[in-house]
Protein backbone atom coordinates (compact mmCIF):
# COMPACT_ATOMS: atom_id res chain seq x y z
CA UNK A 1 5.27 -10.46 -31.56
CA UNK A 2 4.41 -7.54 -29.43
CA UNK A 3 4.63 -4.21 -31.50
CA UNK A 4 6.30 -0.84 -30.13
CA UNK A 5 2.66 0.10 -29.38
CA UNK A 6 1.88 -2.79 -27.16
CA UNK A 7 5.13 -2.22 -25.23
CA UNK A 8 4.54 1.19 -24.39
CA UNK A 9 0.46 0.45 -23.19
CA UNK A 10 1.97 -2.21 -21.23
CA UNK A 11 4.56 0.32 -19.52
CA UNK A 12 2.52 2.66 -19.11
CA UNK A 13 -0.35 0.07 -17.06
CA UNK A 14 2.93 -0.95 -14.90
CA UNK A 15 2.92 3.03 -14.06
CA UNK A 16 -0.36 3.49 -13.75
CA UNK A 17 -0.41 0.02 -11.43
CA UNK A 18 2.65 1.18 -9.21
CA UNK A 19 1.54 4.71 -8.87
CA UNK A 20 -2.27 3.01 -7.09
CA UNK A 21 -0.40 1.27 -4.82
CA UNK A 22 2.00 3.86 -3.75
CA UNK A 23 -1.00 5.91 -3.48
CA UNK A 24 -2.78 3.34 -1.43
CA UNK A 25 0.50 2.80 0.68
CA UNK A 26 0.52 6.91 1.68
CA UNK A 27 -3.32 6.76 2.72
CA UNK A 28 -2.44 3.80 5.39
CA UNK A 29 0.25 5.73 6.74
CA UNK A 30 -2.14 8.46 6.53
CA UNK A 31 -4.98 7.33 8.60
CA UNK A 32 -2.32 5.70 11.22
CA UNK A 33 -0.97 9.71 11.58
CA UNK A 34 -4.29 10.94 11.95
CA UNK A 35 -5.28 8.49 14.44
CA UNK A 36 -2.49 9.60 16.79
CA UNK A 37 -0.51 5.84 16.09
CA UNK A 38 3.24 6.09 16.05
CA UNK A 39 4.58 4.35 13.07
CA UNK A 40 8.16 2.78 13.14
CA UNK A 41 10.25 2.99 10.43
CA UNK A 42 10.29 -0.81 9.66
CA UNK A 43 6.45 -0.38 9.81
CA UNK A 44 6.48 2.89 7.60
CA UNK A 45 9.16 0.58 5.18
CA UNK A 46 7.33 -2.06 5.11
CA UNK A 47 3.85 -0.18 3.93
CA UNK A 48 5.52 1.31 1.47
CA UNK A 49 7.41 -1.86 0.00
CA UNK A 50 4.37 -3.77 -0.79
CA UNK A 51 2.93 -3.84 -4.08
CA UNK A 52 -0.14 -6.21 -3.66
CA UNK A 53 -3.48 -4.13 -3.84
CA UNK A 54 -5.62 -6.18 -2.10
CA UNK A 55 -3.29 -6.69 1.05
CA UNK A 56 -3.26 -2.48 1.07
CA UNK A 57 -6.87 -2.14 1.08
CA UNK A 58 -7.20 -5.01 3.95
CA UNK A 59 -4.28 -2.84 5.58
CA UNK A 60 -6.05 0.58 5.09
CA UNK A 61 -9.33 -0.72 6.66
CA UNK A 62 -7.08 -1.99 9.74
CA UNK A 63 -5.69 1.02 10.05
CA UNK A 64 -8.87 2.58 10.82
CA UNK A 65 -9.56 0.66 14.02
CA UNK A 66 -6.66 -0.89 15.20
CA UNK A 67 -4.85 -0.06 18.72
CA UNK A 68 -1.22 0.35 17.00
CA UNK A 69 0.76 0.18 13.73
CA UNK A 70 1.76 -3.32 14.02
CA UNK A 71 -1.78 -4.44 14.42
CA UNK A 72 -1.84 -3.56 10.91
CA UNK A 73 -0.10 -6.45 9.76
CA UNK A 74 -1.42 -9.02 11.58
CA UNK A 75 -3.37 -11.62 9.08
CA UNK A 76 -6.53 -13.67 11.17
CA UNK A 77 -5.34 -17.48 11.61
C-alpha cells in the first residue's frame, strides 16, 4: 500500500519528468530560431506535445544540422 509519502515523491518525479522534457522541447525550438529555420505551428505543436526524452534529444541534435523544421522529424528507414 503506497503511503502519503510515496504518493507525493512519485508526483513530484512526474514534475520533475515533465518539466525536462518541456525544457528539452523549448531548446529544439530554440536552436531551429537561431539557425534562421521557420517553424510552423503544427511543427512548433508537435515539439512541444511530445513527452518521450530520448526522441527530444535525437530531435535537438537534428535540429542542429538539418535544412528545415520538418527535417526534424524524419526517423532513418
Amino acid at each position: 500500500m503506497a503511503t502519503m509519502h510515496d504518493t507525493w515523491e512519485k508526483a513530484r518525479e512526474d514534475g520533475r519528468k515533465a518539466g525536462r522534457t518541456q525544457e528539452a522541447a523549448r531548446a529544439v525550438l530554440t536552436v531551429l530560431r537561431a539557425r534562421g529555420l521557420r517553424v510552423s505551428k503544427a511543427a512548433r505543436e508537435r515539439i512541444l506535445a511530445q513527452k518521450d526524452p530520448e526522441r527530444l534529444e535525437r530531435w535537438l541534435k537534428k535540429a542542429a544540422i538539418v535544412g528545415s523544421a520538418a527535417e526534424v522529424f524524419q526517423e532513418p528507414n
